[in-house]
C-alpha atoms as a PDB file:
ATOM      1  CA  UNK A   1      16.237 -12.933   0.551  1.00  0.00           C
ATOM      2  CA  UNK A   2      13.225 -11.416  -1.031  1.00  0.00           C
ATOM      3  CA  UNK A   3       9.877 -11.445   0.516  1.00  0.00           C
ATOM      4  CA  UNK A   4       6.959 -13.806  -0.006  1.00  0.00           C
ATOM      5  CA  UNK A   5       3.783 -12.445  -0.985  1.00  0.00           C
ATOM      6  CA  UNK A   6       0.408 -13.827  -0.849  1.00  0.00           C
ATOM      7  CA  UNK A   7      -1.282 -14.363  -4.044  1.00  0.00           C
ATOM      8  CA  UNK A   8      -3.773 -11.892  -4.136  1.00  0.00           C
ATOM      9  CA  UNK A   9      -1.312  -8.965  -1.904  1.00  0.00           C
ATOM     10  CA  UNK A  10      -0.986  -5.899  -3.581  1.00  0.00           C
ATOM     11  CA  UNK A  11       0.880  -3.931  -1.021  1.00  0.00           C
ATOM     12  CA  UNK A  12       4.883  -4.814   0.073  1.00  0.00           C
ATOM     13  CA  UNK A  13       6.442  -3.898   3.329  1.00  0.00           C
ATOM     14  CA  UNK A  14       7.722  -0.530   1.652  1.00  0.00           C
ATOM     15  CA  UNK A  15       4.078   0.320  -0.004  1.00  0.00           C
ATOM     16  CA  UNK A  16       2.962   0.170   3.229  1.00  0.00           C
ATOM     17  CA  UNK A  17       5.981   1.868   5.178  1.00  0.00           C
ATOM     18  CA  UNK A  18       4.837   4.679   2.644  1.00  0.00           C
ATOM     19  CA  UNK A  19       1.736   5.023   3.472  1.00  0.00           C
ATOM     20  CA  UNK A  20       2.050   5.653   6.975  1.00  0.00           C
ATOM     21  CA  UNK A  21       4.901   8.503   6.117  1.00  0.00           C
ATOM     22  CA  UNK A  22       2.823  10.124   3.122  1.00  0.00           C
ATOM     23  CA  UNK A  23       1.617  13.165   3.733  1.00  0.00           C
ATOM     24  CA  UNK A  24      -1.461  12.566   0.796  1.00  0.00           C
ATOM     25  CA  UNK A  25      -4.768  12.211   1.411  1.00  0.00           C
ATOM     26  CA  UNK A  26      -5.994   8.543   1.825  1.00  0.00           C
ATOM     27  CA  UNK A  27      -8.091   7.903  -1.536  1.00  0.00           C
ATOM     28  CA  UNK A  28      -5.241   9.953  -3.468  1.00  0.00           C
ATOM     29  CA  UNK A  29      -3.041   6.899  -2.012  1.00  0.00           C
ATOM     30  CA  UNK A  30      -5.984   4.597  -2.712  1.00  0.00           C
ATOM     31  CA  UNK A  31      -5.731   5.259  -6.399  1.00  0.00           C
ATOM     32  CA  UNK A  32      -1.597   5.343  -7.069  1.00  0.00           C
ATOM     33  CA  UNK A  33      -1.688   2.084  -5.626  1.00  0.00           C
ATOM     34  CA  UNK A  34      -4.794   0.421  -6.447  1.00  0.00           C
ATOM     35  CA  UNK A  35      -6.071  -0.705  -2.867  1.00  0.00           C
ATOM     36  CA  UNK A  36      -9.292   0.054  -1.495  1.00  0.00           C
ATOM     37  CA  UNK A  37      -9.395   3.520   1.289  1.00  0.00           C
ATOM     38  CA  UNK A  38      -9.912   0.678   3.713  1.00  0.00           C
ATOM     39  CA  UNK A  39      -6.674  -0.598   3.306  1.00  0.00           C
ATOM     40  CA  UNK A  40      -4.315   1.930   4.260  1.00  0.00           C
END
């Protein structure tokens, strides 16, 4: 069963489990993914 996103999500469960893991610095993060430094 996939998962079920809110419209206007642009992180998954895995996007996320990969930014707690990644050794990067937050806005280098911030910019491969598109999200705002607040988000991670």
């Amino acid at each position: 069963m996939g998962q079920v996103l809110h419209g206007s999500t642009k992180t998954t469960h895995a996007i996320r489990a990969e930014l707690q893991r990644s050794q990067a610095s937050v806005s280098s993060l911030a910019r491969k993914y598109g999200i705002n430094e607040k988000t991670p």
